[in-house]
C-alpha atoms as a PDB file:
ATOM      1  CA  UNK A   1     -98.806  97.530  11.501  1.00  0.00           C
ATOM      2  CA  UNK A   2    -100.938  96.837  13.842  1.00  0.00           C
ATOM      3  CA  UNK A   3    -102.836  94.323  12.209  1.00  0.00           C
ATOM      4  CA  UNK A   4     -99.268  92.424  11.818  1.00  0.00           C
ATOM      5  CA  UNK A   5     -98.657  92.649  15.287  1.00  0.00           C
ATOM      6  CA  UNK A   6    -101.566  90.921  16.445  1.00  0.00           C
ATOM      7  CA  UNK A   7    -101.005  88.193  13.637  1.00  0.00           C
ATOM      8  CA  UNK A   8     -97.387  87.584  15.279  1.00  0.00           C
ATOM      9  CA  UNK A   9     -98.939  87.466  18.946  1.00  0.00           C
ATOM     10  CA  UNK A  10    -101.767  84.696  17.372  1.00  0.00           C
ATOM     11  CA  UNK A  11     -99.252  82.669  16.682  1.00  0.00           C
ATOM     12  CA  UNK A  12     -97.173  82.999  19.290  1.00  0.00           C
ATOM     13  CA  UNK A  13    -100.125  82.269  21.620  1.00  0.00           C
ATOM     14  CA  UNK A  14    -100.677  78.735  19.430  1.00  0.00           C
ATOM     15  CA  UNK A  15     -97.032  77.878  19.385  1.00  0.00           C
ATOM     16  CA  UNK A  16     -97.337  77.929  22.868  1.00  0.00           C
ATOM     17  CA  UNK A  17    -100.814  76.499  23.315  1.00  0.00           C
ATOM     18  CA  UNK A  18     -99.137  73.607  21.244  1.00  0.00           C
ATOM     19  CA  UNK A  19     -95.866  72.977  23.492  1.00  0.00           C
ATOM     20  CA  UNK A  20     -98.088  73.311  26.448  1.00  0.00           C
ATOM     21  CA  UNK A  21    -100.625  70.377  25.178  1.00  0.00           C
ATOM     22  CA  UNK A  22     -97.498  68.724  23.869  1.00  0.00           C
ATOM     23  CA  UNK A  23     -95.625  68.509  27.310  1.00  0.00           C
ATOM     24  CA  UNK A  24     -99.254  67.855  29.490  1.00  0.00           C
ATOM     25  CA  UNK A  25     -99.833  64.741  26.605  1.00  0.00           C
ATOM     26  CA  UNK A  26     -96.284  63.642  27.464  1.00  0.00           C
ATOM     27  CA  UNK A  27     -96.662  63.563  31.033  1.00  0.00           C
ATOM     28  CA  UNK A  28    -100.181  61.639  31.090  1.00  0.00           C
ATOM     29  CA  UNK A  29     -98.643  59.568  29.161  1.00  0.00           C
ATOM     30  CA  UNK A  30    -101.037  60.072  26.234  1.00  0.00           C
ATOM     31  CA  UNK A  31    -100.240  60.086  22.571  1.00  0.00           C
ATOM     32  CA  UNK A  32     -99.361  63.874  21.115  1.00  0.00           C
END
């Protein structure tokens, strides 16, 4: 259970890695 858990908050945490690069990229100005 445990284990599952921390899967689901790893990929949470890259989702949102990935919109945060994602919107920085679009405001430089800078392909995705």
């Amino acid at each position: 259970m445990a284990a599952e858990g921390a899967a689901d908050v790893d990929a949470v945490g890259a989702r949102a890695q990935a919109s945060i690069t994602s919107v920085i990229d679009t405001l430089l100005g800078t392909p995705a």
